[in-house]
C-alpha atoms as a PDB file:
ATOM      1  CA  UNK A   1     -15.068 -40.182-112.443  1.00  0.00           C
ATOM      2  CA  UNK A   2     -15.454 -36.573-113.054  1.00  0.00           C
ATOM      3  CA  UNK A   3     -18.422 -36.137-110.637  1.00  0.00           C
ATOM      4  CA  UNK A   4     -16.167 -38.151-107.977  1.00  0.00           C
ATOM      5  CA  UNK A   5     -13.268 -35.573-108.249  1.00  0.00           C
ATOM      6  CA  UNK A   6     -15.732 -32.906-108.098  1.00  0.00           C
ATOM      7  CA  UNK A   7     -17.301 -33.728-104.989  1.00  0.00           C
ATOM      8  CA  UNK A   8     -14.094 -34.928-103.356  1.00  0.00           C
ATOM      9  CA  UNK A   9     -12.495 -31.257-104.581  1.00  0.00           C
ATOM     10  CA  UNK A  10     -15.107 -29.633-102.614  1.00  0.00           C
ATOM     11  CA  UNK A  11     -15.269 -31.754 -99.316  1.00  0.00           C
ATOM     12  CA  UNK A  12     -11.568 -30.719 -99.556  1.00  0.00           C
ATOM     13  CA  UNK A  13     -12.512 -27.007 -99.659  1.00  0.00           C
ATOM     14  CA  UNK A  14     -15.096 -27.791 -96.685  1.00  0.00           C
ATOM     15  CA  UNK A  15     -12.380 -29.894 -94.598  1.00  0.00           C
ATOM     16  CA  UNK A  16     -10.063 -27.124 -94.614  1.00  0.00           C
ATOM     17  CA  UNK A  17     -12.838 -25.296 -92.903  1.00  0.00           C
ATOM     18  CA  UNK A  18     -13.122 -28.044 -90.058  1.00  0.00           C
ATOM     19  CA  UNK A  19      -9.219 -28.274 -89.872  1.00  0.00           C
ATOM     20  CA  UNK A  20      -8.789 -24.506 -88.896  1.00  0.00           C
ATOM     21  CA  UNK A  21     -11.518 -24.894 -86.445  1.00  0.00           C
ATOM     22  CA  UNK A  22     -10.014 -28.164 -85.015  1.00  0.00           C
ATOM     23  CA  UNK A  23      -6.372 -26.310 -85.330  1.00  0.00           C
ATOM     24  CA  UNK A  24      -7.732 -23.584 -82.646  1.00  0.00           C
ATOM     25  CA  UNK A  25      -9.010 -26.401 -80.218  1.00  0.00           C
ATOM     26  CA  UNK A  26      -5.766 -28.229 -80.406  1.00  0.00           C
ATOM     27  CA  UNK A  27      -3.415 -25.045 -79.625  1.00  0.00           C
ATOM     28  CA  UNK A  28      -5.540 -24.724 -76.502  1.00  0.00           C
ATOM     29  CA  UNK A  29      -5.485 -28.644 -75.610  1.00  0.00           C
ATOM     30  CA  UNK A  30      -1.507 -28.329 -76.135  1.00  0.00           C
ATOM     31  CA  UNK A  31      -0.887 -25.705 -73.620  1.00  0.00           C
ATOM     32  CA  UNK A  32      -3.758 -26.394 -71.317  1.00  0.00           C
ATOM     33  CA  UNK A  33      -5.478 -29.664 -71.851  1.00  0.00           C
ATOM     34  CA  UNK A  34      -8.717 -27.937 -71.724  1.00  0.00           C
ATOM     35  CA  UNK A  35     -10.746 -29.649 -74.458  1.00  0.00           C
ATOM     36  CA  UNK A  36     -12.737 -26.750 -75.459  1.00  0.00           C
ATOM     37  CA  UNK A  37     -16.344 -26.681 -76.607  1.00  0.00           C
ATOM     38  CA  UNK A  38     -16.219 -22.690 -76.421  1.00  0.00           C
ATOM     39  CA  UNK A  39     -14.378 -22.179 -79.695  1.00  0.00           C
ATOM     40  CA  UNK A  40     -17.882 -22.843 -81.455  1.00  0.00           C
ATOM     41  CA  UNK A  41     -18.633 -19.158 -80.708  1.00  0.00           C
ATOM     42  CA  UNK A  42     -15.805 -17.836 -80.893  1.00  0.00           C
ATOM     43  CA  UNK A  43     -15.866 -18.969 -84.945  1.00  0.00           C
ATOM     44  CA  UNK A  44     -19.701 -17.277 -84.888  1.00  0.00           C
ATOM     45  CA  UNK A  45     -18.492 -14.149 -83.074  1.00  0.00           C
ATOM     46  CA  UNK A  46     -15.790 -13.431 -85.396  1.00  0.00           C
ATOM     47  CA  UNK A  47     -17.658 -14.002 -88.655  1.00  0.00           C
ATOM     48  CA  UNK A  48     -20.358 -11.890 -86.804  1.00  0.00           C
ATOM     49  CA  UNK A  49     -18.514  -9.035 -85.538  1.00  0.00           C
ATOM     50  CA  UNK A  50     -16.426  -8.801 -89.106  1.00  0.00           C
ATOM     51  CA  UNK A  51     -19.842  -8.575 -90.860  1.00  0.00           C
ATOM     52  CA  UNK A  52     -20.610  -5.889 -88.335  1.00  0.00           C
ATOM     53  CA  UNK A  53     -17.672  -3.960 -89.963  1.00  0.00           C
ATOM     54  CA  UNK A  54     -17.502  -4.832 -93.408  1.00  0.00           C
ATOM     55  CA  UNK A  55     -21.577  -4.758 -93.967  1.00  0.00           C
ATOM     56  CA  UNK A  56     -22.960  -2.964 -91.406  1.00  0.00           C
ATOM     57  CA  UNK A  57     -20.224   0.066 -91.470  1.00  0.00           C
ATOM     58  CA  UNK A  58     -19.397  -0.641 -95.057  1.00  0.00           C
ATOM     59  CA  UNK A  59     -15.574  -0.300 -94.145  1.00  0.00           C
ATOM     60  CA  UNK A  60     -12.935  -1.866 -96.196  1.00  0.00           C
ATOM     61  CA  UNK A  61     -11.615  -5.276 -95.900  1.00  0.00           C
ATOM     62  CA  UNK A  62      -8.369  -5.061 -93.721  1.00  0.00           C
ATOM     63  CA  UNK A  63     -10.426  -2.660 -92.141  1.00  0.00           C
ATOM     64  CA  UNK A  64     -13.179  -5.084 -90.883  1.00  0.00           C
ATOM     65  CA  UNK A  65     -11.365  -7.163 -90.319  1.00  0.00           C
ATOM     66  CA  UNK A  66      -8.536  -6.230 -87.614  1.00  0.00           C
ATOM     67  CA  UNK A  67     -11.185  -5.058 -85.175  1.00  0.00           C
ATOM     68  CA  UNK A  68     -12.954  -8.385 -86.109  1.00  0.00           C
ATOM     69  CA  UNK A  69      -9.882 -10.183 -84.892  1.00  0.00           C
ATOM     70  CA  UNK A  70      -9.583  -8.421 -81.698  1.00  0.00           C
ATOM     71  CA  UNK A  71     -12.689  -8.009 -80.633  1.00  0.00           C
ATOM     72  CA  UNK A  72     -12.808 -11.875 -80.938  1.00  0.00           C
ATOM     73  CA  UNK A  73      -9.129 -12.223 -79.138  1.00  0.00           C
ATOM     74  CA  UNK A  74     -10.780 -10.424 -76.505  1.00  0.00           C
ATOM     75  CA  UNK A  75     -13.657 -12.634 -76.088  1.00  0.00           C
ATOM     76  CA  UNK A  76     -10.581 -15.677 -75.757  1.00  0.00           C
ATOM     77  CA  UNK A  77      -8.572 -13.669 -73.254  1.00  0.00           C
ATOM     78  CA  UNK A  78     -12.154 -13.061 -71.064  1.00  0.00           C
ATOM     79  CA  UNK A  79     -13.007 -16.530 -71.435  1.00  0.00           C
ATOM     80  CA  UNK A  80      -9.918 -17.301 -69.888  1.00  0.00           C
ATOM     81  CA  UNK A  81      -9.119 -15.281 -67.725  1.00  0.00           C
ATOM     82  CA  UNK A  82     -13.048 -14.947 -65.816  1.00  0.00           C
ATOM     83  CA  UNK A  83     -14.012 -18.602 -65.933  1.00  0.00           C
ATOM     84  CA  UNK A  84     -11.153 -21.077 -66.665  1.00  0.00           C
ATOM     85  CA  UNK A  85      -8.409 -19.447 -64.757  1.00  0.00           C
ATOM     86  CA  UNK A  86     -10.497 -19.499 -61.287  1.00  0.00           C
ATOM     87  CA  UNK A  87     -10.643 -23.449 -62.084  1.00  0.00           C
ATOM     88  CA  UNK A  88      -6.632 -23.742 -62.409  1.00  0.00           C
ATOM     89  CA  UNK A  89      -6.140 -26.910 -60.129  1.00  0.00           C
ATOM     90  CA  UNK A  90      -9.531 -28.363 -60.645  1.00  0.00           C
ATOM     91  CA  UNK A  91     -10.470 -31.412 -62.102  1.00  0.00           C
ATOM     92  CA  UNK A  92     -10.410 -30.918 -65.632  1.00  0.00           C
ATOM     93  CA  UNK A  93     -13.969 -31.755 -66.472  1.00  0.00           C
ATOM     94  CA  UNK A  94     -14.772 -28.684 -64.834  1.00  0.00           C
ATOM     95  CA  UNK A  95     -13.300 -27.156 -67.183  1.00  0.00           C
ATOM     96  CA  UNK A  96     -14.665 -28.712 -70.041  1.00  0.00           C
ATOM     97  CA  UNK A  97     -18.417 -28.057 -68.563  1.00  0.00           C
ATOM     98  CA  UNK A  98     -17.235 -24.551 -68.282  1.00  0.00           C
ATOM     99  CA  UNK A  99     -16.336 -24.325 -71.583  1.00  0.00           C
ATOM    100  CA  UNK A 100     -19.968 -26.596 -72.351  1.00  0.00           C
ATOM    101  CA  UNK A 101     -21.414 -23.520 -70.394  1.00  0.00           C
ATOM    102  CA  UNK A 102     -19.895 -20.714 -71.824  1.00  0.00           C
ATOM    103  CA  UNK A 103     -21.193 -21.964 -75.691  1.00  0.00           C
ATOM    104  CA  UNK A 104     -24.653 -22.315 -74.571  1.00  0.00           C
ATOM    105  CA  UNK A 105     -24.948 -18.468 -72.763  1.00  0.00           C
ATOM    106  CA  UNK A 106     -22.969 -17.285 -76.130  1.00  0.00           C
ATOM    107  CA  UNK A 107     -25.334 -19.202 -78.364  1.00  0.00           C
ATOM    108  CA  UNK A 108     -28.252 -16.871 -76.519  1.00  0.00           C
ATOM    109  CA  UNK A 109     -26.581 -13.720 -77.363  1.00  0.00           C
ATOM    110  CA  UNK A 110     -25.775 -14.708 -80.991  1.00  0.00           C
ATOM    111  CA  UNK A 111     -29.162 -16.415 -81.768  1.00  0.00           C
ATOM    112  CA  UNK A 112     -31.067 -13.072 -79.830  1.00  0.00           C
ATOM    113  CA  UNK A 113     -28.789 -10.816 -81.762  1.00  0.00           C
ATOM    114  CA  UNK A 114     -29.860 -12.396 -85.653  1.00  0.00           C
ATOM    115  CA  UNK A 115     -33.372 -12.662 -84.308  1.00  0.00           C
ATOM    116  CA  UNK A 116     -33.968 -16.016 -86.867  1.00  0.00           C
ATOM    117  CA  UNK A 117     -32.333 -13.926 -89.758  1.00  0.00           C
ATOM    118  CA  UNK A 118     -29.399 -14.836 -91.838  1.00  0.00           C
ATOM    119  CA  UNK A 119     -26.340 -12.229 -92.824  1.00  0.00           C
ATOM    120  CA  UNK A 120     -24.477 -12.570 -95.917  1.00  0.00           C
ATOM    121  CA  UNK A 121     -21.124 -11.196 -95.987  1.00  0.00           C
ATOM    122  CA  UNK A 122     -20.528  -8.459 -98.734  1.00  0.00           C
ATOM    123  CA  UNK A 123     -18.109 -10.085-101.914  1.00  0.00           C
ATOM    124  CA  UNK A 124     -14.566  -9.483-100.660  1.00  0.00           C
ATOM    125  CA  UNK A 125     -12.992 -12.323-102.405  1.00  0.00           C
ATOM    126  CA  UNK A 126     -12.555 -12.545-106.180  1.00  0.00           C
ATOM    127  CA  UNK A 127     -16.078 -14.431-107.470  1.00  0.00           C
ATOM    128  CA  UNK A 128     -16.200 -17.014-110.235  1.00  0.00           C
ATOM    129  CA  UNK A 129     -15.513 -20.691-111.049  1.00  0.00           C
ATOM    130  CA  UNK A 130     -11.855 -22.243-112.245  1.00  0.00           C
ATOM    131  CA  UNK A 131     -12.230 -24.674-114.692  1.00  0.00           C
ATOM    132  CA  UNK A 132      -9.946 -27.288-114.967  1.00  0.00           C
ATOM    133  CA  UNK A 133     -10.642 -30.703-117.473  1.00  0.00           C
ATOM    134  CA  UNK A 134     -14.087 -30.462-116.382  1.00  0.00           C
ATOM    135  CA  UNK A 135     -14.245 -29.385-112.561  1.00  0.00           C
ATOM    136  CA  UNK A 136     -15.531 -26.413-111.468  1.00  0.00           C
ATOM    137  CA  UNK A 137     -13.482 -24.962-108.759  1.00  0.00           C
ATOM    138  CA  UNK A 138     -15.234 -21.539-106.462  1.00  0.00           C
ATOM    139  CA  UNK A 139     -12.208 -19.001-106.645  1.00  0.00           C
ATOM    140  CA  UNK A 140     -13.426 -17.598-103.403  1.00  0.00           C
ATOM    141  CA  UNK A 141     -12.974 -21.211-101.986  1.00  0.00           C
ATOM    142  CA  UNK A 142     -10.089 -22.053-103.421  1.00  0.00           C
ATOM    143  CA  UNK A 143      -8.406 -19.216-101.860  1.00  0.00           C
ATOM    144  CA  UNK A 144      -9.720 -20.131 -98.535  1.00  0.00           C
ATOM    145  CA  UNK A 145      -8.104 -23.108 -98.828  1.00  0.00           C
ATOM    146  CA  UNK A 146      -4.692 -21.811 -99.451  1.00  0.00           C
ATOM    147  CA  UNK A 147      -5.379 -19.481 -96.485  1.00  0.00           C
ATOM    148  CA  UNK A 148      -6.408 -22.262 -94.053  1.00  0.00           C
ATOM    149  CA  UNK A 149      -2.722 -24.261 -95.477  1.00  0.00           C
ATOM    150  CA  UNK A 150      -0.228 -21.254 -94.814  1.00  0.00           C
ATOM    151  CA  UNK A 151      -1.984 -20.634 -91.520  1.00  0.00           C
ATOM    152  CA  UNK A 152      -1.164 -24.200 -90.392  1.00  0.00           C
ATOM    153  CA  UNK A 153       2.207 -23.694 -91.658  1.00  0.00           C
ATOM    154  CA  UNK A 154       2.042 -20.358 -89.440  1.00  0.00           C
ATOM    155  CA  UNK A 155       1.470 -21.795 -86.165  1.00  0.00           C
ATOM    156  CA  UNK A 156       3.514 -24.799 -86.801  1.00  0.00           C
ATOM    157  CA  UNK A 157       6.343 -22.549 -87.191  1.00  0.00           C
ATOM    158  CA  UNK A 158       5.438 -20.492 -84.195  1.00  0.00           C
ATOM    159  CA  UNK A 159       5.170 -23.293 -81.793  1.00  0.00           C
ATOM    160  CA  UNK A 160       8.613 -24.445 -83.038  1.00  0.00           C
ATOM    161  CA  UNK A 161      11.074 -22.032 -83.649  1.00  0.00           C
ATOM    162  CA  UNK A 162       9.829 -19.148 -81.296  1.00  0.00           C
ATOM    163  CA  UNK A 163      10.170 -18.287 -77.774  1.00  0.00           C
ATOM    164  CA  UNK A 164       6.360 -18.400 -76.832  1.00  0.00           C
ATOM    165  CA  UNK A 165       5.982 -21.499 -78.839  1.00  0.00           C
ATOM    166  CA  UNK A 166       8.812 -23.045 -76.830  1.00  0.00           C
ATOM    167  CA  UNK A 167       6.707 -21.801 -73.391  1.00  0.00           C
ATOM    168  CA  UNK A 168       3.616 -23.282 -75.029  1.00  0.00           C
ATOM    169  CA  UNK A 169       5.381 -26.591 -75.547  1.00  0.00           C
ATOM    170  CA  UNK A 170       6.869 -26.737 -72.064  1.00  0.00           C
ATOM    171  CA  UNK A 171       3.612 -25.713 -70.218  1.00  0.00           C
ATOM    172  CA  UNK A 172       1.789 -28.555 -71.960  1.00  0.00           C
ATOM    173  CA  UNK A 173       4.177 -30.725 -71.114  1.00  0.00           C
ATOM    174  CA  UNK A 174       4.111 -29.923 -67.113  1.00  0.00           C
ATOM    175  CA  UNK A 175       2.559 -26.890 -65.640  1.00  0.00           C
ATOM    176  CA  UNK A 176       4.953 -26.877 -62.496  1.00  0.00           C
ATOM    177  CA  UNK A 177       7.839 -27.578 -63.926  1.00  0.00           C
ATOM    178  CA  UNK A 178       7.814 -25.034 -66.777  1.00  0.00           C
ATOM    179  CA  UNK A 179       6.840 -22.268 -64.370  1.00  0.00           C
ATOM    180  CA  UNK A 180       9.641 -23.301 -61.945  1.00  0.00           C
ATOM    181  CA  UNK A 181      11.901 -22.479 -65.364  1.00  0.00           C
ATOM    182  CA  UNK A 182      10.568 -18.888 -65.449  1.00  0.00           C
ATOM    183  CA  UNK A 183       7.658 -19.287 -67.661  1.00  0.00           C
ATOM    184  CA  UNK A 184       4.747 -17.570 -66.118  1.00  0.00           C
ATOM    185  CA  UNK A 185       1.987 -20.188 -67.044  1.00  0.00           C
ATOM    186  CA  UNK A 186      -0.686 -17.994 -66.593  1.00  0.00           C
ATOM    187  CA  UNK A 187       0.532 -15.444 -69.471  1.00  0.00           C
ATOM    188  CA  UNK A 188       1.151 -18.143 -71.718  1.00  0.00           C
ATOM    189  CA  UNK A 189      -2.502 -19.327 -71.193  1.00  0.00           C
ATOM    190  CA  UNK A 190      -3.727 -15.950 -72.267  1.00  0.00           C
ATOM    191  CA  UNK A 191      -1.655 -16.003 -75.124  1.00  0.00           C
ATOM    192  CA  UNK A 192      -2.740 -19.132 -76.378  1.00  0.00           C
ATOM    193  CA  UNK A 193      -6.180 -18.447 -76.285  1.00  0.00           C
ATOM    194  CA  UNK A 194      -6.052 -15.178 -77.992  1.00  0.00           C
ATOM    195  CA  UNK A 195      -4.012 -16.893 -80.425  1.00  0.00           C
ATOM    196  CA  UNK A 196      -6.334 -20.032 -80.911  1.00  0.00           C
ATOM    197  CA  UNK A 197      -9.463 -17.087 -81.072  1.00  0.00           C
ATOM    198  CA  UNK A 198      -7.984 -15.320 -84.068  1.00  0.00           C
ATOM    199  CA  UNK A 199      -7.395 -18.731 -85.670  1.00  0.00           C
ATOM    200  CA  UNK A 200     -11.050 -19.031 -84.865  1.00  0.00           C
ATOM    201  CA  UNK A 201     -12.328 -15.728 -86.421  1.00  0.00           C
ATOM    202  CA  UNK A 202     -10.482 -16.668 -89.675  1.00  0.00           C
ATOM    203  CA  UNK A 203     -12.050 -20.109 -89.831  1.00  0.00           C
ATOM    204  CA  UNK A 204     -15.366 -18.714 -89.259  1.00  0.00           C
ATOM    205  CA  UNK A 205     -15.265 -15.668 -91.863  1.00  0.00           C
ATOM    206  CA  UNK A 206     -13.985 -18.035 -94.421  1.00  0.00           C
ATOM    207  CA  UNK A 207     -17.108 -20.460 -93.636  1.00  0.00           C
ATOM    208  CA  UNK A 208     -19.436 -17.512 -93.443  1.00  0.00           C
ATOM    209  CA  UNK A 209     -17.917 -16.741 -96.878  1.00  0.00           C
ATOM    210  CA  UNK A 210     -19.161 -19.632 -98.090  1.00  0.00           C
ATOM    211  CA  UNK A 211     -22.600 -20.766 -96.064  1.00  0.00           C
ATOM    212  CA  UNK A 212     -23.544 -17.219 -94.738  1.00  0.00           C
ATOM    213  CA  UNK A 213     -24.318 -16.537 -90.968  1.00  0.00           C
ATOM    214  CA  UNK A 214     -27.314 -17.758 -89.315  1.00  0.00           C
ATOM    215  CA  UNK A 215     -28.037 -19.591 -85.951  1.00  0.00           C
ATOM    216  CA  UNK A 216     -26.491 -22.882 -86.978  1.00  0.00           C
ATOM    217  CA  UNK A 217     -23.065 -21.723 -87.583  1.00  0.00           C
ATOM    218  CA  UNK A 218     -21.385 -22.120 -84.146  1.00  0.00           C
ATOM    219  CA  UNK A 219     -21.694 -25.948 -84.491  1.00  0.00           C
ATOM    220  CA  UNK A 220     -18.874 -25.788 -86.702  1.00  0.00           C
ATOM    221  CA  UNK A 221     -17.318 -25.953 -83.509  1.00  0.00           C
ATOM    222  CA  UNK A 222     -18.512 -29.783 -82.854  1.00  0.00           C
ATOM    223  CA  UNK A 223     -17.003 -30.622 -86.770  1.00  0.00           C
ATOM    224  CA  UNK A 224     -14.124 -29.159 -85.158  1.00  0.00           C
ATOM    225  CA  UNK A 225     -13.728 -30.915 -81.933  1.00  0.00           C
ATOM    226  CA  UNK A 226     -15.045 -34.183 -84.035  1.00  0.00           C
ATOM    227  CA  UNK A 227     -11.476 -33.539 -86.763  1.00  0.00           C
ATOM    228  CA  UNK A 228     -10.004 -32.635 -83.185  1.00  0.00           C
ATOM    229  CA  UNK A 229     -10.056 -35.884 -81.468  1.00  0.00           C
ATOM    230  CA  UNK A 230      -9.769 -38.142 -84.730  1.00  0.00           C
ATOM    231  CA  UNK A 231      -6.587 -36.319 -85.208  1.00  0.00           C
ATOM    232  CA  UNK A 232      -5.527 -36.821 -81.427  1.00  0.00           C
ATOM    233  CA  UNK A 233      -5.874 -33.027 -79.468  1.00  0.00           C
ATOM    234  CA  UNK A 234      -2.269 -32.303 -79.542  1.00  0.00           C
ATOM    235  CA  UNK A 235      -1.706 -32.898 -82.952  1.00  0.00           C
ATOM    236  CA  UNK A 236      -2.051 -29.906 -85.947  1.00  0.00           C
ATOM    237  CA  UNK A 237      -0.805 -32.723 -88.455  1.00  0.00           C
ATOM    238  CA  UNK A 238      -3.611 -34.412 -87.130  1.00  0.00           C
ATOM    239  CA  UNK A 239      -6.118 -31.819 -87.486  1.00  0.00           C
ATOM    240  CA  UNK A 240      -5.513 -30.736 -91.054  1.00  0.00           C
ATOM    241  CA  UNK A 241      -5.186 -34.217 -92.140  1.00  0.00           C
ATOM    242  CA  UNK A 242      -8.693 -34.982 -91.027  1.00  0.00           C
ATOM    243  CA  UNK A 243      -9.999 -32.228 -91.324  1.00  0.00           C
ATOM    244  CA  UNK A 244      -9.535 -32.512 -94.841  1.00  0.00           C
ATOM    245  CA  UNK A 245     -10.295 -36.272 -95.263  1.00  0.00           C
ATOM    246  CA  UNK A 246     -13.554 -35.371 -93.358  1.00  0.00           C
ATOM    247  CA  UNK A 247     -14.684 -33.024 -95.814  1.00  0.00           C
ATOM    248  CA  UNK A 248     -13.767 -35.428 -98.839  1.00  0.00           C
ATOM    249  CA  UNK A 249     -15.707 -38.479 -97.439  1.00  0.00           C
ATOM    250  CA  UNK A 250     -18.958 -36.081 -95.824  1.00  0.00           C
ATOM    251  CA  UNK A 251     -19.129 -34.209 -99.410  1.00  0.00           C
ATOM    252  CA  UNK A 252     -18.799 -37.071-101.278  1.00  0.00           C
ATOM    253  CA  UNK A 253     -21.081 -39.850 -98.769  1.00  0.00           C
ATOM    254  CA  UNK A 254     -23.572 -37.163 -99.318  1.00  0.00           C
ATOM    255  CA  UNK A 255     -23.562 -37.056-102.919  1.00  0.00           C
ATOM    256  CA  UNK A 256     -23.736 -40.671-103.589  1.00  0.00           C
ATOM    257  CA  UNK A 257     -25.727 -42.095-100.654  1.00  0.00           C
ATOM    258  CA  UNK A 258     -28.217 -39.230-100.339  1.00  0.00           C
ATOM    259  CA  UNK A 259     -30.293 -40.335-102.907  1.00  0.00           C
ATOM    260  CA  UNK A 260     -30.732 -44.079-101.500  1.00  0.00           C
ATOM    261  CA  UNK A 261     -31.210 -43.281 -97.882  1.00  0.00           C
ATOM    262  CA  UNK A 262     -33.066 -40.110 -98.363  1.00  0.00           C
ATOM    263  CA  UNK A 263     -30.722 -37.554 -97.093  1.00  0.00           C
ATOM    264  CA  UNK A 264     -29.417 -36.910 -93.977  1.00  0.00           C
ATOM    265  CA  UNK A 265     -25.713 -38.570 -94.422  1.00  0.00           C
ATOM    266  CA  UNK A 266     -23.904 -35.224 -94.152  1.00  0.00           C
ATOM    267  CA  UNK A 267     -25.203 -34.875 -90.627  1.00  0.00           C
ATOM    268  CA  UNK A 268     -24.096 -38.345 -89.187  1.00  0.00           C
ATOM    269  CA  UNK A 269     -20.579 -39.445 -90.798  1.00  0.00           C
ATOM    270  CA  UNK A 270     -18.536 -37.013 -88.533  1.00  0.00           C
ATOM    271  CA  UNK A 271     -20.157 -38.998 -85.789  1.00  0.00           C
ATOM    272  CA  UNK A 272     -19.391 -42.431 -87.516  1.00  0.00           C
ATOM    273  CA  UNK A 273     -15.861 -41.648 -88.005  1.00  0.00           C
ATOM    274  CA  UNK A 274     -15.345 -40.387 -84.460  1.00  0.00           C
ATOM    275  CA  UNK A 275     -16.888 -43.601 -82.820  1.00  0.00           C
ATOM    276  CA  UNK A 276     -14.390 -46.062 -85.516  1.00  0.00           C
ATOM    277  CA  UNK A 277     -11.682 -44.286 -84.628  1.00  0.00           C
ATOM    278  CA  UNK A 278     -11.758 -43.910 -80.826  1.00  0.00           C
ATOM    279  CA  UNK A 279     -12.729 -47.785 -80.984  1.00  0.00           C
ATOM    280  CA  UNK A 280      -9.448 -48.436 -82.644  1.00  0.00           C
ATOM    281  CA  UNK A 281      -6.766 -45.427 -81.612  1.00  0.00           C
ATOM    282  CA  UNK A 282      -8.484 -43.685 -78.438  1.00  0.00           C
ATOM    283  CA  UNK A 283      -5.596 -40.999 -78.693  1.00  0.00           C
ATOM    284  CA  UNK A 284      -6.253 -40.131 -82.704  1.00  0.00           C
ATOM    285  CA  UNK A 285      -4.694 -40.976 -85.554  1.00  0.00           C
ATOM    286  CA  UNK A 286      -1.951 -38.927 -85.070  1.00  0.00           C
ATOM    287  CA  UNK A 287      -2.170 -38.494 -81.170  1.00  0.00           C
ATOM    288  CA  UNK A 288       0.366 -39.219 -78.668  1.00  0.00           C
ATOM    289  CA  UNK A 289       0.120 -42.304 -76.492  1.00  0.00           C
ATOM    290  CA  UNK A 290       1.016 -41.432 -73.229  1.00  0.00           C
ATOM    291  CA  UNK A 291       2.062 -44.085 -70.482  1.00  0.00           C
ATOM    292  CA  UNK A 292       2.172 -43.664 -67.210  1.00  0.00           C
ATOM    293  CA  UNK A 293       4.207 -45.836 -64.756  1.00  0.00           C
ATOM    294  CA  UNK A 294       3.371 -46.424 -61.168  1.00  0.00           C
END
């Protein structure tokens, strides 16, 4: 039982992880309903360019990482604003290819730049293990964790009880109608994908923390968009809920099937989950069903 609650302890630690990365998809799905493949590199870029700062320059933590944070809000707002706004009243694949397009020329700057090598972030959480009736819990982890919670509280209380959330939540709802209201759409799709890119650049320094980067980290992003659409793409509830069971049932699938099939299961249950759900709740678990009348 012990070994159960260990591995299920740190697929949670992992799912929060996936949950922050699905959280920054979703906040652009809500305002735009641009399913975005992008946000992959946007997670690489920002554990990058704060490694840039914190290693590389040796500077201090806060430091690193506010230009970390807006040097990847500025990649968001040029995504944006160069490729997706020019496609404003296009079908909305086109969007989602240019999004599809924009990971893959961003995965050939970030795989040039590391050149096959890996970068380990210097220690700038507390190290060590907490030990609690036999589990072993990473401090470093454990306070990513609680990081990844009170930022989904965060934007949850942003897209409620402020006055760009309550833009956000009337542009989602119907582009012309909330502009003929006053809200300039445009603006508020800027500010939504700055915001979703700094939600990005935490999730990926806290999984650089934690697996280092190196060329594979950007597909994070598909773990994301997998926790995204199980949770339903305009759902946070949905996304940290997931998120979270995702990283309980990977960690522990891994641990206790592993051994019979010969490794490997880590790398396909995301995928199994995604098809079982969108065979039984196409919109996500927690998802809105929308019907439309003719």
């Amino acid at each position: 039982m012990t070994g159960f609650l260990q591995q299920a302890i740190t697929g949670l630690m992992i799912g929060s992880l996936y949950a922050l990365v699905a959280a920054s998809i979703v906040l652009v799905y809500k305002a735009t309903h641009v399913v975005s493949l992008a946000h992959g590199q946007l997670v690489a870029f920002g554990a990058l360019f704060f490694w840039l700062f914190l290693g590389g320059l040796g500077l201090p933590f806060w430091m690193g990482l506010i230009p970390a944070f807006f040097l990847t809000a500025l990649i968001g707002l040029l995504i944006e604003r160069l490729t997706l706004r020019p496609l404003i009243g296009q079908p909305l694949i086109a969007a989602f290819l240019m999004t599809f397009a924009i990971f893959i020329a961003l995965e050939g700057v970030f795989v040039l730049y590391l050149k096959g090598q890996t970068r380990a972030l210097p220690t700038f959480l507390p190290e060590g293990n907490l030990d609690i009736s036999g589990l072993s819990i990473p401090i470093n982890q454990l306070i990513s964790f609680f990081v990844a919670i009170l930022l989904f509280a965060a934007v949850s209380l942003i897209f409620k009880y402020t006055k760009l959330g309550l833009g956000m939540r009337a542009t989602a709802e119907d582009h012309r109608l909330a502009q003929s209201t006053g809200i300039t759409v445009r603006n508020i799709f800027s500010y939504i994908w700055i915001l979703s890119a700094v939600v990005a650049a935490i999730a990926g320094i806290a999984t650089a923390n934690v697996m280092d980067i190196y060329y594979m980290l950007p597909y994070i992003g598909i773990n994301g968009l997998i926790v995204a659409i199980c949770g339903g793409l305009d759902s946070l509830l949905g996304a940290l809920v997931v998120g979270l069971l995702l990283g309980v049932v990977e960690n522990v699938g891994a641990a206790y099937l592993d051994p019979i099939v010969g490794g490997g299961v880590k790398d396909v249950v995301g995928y199994v989950v995604l098809l079982l759900v969108l065979l039984i709740k196409p919109y996500g678990l927690f998802g809105l069903v929308r019907i439309e009348r003719i």
